[in-house]
Protein backbone atom coordinates (compact mmCIF):
# COMPACT_ATOMS: atom_id res chain seq x y z
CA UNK A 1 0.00 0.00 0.00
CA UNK A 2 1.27 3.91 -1.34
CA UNK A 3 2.61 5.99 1.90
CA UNK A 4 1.86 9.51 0.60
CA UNK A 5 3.37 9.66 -2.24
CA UNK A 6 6.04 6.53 -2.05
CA UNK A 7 5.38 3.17 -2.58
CA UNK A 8 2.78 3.73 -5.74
CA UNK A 9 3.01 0.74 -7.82
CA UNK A 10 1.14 0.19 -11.44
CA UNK A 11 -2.12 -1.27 -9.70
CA UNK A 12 -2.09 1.48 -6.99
CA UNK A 13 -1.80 4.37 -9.98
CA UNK A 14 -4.66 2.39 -12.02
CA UNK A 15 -7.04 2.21 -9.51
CA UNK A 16 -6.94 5.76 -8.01
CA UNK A 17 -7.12 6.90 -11.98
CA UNK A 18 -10.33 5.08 -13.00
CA UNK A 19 -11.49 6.49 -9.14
CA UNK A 20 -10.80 10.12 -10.95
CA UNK A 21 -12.54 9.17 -13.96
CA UNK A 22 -9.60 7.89 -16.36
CA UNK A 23 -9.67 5.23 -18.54
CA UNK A 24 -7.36 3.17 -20.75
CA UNK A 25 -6.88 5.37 -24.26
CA UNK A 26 -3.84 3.45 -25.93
CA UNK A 27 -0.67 1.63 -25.80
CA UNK A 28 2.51 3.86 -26.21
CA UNK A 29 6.31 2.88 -27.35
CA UNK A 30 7.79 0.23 -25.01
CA UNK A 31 6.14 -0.46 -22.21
CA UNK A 32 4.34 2.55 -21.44
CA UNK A 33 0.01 2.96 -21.82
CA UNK A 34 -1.83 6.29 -21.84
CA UNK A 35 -4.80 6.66 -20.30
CA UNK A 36 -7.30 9.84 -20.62
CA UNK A 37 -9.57 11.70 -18.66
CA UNK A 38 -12.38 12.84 -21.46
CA UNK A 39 -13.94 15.26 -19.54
CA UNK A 40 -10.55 17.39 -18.35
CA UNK A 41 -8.49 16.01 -21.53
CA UNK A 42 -5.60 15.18 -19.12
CA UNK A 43 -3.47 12.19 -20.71
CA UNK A 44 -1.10 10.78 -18.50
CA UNK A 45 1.55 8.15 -19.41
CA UNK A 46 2.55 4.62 -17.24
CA UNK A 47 5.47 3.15 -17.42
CA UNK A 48 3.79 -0.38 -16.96
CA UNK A 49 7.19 -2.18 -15.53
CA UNK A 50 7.95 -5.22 -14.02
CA UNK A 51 9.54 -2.98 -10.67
CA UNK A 52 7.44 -2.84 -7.84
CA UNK A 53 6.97 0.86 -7.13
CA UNK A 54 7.76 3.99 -9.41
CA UNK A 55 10.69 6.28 -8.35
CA UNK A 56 8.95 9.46 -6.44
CA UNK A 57 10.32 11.85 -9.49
CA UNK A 58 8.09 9.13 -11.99
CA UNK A 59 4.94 9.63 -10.01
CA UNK A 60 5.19 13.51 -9.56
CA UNK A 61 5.04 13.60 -13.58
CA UNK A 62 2.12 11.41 -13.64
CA UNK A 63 0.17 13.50 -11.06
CA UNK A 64 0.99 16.95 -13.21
CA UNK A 65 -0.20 15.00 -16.11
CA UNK A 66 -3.38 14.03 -14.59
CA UNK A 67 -4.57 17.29 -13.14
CA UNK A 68 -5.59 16.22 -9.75
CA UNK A 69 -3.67 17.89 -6.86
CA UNK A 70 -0.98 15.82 -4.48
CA UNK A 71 -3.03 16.23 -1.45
CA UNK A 72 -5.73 14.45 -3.56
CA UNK A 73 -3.13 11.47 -4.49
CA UNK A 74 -2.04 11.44 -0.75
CA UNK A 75 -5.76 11.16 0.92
CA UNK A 76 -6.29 8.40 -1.28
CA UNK A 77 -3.73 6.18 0.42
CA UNK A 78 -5.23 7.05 3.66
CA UNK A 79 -8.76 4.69 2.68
């Protein structure tokens, strides 16, 4: 389980992105997906890896990219 902002693995990013209203738009080069937010247009890319958590630098892109604030990412671990 995500501590704040450490700890967030694929499943943990996934979940708290469909929560927000995201949903799987397309498979990118390598091994990274996008998935959209229609109503905000916010596209934010996953590296979908075989590590267990993303580096806290990885997951501060993703949560510009999405348009939902840190303290929003941060309650959600606390459910």
């Amino acid at each position: 389980m995500p501590r704040g902002l450490n700890n967030w693995t694929y499943r943990d990013v996934v979940a708290f992105l469909k929560e927000k209203g995201f949903n799987f738009y397309t498979e990118r080069e390598g091994s990274h997906e996008a998935w959209i937010n229609h109503s905000t247009e916010c596209v934010v890319e996953i590296n979908f890896h075989a590590r267990k958590s993303f580096p806290p630098r990885t997951l501060e892109t993703m949560i510009r990219q999405s348009g939902v604030s840190k303290r929003e990412w941060r309650e959600w671990t606390q459910k």
